[in-house]
PDB file of N, CA and C in Angstrom:
ATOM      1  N   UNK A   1      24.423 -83.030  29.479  1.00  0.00           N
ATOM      2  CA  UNK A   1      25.282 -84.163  29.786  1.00  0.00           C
ATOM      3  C   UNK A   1      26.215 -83.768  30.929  1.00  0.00           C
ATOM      4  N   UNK A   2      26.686 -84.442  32.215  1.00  0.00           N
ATOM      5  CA  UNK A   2      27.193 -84.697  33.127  1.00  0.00           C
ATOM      6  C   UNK A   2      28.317 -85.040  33.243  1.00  0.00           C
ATOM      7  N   UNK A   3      29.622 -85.206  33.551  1.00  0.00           N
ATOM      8  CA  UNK A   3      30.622 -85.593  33.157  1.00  0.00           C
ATOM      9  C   UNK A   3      31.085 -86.082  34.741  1.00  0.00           C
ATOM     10  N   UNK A   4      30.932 -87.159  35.359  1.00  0.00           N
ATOM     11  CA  UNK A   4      31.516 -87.507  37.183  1.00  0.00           C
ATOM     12  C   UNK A   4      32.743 -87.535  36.910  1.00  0.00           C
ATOM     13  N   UNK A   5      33.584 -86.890  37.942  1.00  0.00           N
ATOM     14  CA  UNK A   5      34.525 -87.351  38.452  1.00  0.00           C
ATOM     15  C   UNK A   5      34.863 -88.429  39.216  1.00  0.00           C
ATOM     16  N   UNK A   6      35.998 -89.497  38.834  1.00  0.00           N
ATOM     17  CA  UNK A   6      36.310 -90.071  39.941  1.00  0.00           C
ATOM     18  C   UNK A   6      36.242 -90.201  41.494  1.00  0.00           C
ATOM     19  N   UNK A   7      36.019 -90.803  41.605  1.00  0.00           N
ATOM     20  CA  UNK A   7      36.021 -91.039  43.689  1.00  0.00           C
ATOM     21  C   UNK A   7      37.479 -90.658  43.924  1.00  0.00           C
ATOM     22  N   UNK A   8      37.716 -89.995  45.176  1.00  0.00           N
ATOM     23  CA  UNK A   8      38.879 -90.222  45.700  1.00  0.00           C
ATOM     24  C   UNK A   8      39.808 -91.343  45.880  1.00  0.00           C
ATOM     25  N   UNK A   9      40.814 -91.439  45.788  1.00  0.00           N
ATOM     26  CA  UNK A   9      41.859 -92.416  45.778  1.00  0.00           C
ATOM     27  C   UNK A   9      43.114 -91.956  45.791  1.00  0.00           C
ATOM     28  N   UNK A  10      44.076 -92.470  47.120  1.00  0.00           N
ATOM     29  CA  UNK A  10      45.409 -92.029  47.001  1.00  0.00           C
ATOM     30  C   UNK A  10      45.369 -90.596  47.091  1.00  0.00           C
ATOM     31  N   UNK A  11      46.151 -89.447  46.642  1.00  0.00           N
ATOM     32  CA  UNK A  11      46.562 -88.232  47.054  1.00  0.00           C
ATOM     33  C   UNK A  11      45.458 -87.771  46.588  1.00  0.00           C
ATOM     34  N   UNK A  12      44.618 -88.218  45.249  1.00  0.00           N
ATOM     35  CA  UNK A  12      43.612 -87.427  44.600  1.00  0.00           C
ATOM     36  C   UNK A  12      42.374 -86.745  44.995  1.00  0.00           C
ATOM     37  N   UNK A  13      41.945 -86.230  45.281  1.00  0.00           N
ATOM     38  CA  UNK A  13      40.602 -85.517  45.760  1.00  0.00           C
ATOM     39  C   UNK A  13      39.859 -84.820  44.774  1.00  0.00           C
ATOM     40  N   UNK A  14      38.731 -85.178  44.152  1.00  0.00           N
ATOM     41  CA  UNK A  14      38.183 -84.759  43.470  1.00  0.00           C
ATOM     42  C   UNK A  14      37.170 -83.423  43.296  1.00  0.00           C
ATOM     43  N   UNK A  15      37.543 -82.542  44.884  1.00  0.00           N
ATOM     44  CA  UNK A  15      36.704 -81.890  45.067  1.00  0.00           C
ATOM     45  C   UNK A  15      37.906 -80.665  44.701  1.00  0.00           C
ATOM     46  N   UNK A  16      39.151 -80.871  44.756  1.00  0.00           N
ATOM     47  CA  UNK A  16      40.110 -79.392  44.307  1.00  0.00           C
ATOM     48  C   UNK A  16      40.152 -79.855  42.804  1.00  0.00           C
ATOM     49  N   UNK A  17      40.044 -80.713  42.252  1.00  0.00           N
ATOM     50  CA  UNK A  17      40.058 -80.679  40.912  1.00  0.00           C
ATOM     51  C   UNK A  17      39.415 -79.676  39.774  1.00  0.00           C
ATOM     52  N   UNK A  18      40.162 -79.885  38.705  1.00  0.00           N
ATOM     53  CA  UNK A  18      39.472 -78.529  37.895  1.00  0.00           C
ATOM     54  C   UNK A  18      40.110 -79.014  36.285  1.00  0.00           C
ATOM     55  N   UNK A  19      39.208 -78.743  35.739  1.00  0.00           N
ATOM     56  CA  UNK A  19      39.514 -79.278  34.057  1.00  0.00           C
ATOM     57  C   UNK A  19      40.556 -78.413  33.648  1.00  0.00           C
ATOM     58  N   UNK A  20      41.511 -78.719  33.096  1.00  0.00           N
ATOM     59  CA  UNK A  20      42.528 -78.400  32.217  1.00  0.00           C
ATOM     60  C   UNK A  20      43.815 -78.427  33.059  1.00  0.00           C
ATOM     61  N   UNK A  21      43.713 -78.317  34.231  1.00  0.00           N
ATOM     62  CA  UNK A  21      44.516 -78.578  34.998  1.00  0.00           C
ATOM     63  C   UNK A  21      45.837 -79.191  35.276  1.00  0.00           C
ATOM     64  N   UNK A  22      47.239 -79.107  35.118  1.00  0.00           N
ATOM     65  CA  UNK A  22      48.195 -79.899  35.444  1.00  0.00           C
ATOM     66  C   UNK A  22      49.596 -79.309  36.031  1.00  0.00           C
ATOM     67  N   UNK A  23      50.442 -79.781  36.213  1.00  0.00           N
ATOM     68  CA  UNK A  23      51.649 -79.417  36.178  1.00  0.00           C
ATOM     69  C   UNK A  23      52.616 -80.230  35.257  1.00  0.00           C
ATOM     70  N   UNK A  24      53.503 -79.251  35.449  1.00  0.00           N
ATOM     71  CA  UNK A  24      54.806 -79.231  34.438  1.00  0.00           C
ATOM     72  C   UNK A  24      56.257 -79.925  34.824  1.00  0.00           C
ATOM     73  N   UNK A  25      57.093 -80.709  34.569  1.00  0.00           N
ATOM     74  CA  UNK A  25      58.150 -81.439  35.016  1.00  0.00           C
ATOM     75  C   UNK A  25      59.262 -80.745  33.991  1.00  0.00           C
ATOM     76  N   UNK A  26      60.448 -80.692  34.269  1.00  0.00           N
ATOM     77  CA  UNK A  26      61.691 -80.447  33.485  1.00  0.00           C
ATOM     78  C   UNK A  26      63.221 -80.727  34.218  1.00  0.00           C
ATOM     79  N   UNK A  27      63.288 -82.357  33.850  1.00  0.00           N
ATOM     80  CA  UNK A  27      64.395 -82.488  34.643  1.00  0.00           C
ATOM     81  C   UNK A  27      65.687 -83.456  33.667  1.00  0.00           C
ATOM     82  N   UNK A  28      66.709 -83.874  34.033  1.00  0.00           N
ATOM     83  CA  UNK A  28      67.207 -84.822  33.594  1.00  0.00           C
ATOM     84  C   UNK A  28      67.304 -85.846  33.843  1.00  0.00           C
ATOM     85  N   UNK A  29      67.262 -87.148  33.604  1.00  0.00           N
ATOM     86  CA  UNK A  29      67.581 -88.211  33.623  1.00  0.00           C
ATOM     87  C   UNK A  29      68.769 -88.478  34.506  1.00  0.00           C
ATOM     88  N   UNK A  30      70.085 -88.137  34.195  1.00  0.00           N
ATOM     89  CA  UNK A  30      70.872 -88.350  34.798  1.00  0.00           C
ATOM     90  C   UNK A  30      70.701 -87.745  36.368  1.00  0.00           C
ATOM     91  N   UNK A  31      70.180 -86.674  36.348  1.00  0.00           N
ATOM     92  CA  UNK A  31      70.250 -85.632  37.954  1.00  0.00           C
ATOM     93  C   UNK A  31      70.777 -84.709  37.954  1.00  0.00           C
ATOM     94  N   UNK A  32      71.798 -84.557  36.952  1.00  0.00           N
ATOM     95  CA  UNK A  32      72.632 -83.488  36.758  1.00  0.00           C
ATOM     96  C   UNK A  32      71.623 -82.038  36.528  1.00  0.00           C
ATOM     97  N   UNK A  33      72.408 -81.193  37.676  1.00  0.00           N
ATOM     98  CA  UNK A  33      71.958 -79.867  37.726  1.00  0.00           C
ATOM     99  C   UNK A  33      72.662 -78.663  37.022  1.00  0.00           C
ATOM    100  N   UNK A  34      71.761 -77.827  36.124  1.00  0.00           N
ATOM    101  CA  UNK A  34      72.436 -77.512  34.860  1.00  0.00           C
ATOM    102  C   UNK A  34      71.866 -76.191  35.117  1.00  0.00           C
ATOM    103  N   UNK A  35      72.285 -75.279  34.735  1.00  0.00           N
ATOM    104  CA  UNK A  35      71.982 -73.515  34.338  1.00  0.00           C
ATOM    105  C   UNK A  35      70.668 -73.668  33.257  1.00  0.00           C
ATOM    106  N   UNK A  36      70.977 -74.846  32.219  1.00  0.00           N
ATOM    107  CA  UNK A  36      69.897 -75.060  30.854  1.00  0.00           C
ATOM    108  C   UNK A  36      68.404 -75.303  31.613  1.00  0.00           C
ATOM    109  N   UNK A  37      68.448 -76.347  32.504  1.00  0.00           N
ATOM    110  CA  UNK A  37      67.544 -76.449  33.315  1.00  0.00           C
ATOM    111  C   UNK A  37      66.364 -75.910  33.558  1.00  0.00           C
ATOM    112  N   UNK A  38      67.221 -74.834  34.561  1.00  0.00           N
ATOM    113  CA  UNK A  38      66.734 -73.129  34.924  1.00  0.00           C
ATOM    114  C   UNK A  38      66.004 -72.531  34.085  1.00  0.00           C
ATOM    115  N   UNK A  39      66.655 -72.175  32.905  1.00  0.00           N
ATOM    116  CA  UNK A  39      66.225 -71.746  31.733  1.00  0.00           C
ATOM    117  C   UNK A  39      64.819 -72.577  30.904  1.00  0.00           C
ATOM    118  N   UNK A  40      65.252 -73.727  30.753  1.00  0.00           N
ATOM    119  CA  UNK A  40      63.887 -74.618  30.534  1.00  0.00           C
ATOM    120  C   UNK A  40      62.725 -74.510  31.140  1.00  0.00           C
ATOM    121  N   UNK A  41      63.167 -74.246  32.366  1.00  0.00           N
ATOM    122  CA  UNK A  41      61.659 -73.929  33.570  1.00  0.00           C
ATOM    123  C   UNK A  41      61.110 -72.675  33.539  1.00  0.00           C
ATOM    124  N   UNK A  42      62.203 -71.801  32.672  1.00  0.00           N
ATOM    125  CA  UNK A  42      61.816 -70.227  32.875  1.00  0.00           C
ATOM    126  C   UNK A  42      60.841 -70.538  31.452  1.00  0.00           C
ATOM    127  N   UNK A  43      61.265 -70.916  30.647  1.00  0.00           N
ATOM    128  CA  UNK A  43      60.500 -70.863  29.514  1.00  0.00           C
ATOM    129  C   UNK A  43      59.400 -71.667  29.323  1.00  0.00           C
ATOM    130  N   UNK A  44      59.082 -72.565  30.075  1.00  0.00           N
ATOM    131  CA  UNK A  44      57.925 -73.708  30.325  1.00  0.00           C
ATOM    132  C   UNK A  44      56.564 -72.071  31.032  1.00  0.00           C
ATOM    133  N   UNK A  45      57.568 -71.583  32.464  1.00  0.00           N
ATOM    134  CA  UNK A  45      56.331 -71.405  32.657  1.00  0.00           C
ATOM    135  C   UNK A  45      56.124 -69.904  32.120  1.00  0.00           C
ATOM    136  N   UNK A  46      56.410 -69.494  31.534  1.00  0.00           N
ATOM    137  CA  UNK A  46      56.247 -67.784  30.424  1.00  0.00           C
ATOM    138  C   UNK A  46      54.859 -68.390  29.108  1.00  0.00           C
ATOM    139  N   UNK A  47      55.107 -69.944  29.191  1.00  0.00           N
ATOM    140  CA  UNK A  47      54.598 -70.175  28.131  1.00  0.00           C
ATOM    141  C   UNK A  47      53.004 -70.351  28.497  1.00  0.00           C
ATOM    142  N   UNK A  48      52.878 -70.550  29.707  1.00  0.00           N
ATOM    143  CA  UNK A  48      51.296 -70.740  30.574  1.00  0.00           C
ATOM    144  C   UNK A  48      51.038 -69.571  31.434  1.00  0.00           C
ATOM    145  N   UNK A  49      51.090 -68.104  31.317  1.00  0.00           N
ATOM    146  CA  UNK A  49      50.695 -67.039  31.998  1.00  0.00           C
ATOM    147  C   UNK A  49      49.355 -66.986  32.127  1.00  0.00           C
ATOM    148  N   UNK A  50      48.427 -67.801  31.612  1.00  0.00           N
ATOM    149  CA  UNK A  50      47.126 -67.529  31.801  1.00  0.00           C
ATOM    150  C   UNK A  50      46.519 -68.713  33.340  1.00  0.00           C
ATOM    151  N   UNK A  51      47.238 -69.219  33.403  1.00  0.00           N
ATOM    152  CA  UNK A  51      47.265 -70.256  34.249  1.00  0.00           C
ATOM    153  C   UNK A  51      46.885 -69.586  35.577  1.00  0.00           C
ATOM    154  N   UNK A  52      45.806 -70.058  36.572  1.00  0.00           N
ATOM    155  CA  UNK A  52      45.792 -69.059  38.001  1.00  0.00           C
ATOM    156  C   UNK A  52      46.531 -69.114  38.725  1.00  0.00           C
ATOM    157  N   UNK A  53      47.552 -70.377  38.696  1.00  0.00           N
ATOM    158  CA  UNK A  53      48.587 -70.925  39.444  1.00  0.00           C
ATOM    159  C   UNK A  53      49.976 -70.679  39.124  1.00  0.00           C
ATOM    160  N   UNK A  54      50.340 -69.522  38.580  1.00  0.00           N
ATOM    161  CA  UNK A  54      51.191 -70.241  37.649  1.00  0.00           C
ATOM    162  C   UNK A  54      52.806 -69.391  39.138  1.00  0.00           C
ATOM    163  N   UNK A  55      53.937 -70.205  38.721  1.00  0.00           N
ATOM    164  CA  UNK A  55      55.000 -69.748  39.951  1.00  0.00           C
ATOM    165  C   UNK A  55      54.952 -70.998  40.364  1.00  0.00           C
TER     166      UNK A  55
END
């Protein structure tokens, strides 16, 4: 069984694509820039080291 990808559209290109693939967001609502933040992002990405991308 075969699984197609989508056609291109908008930023997407289906030829850098890769299964499991994503990124990570950690922000506030308000905008407010916080030290906790920092810390949230440090611990988001410690938590995906297997990742090829990861930084």
């Amino acid at each position: 069984m075969s699984i197609q990808k989508p056609e291109s559209y908008g930023l997407y290109n289906p030829a850098a694509g890769s299964d499991s693939c994503g990124v990570g967001f950690i922000t506030r609502k308000d905008g407010e820039q916080t030290h906790e933040i920092l810390q949230m992002a440090h611990s988001a990405l410690c938590t995906v080291p297997h990742r090829g991308h990861v930084g």
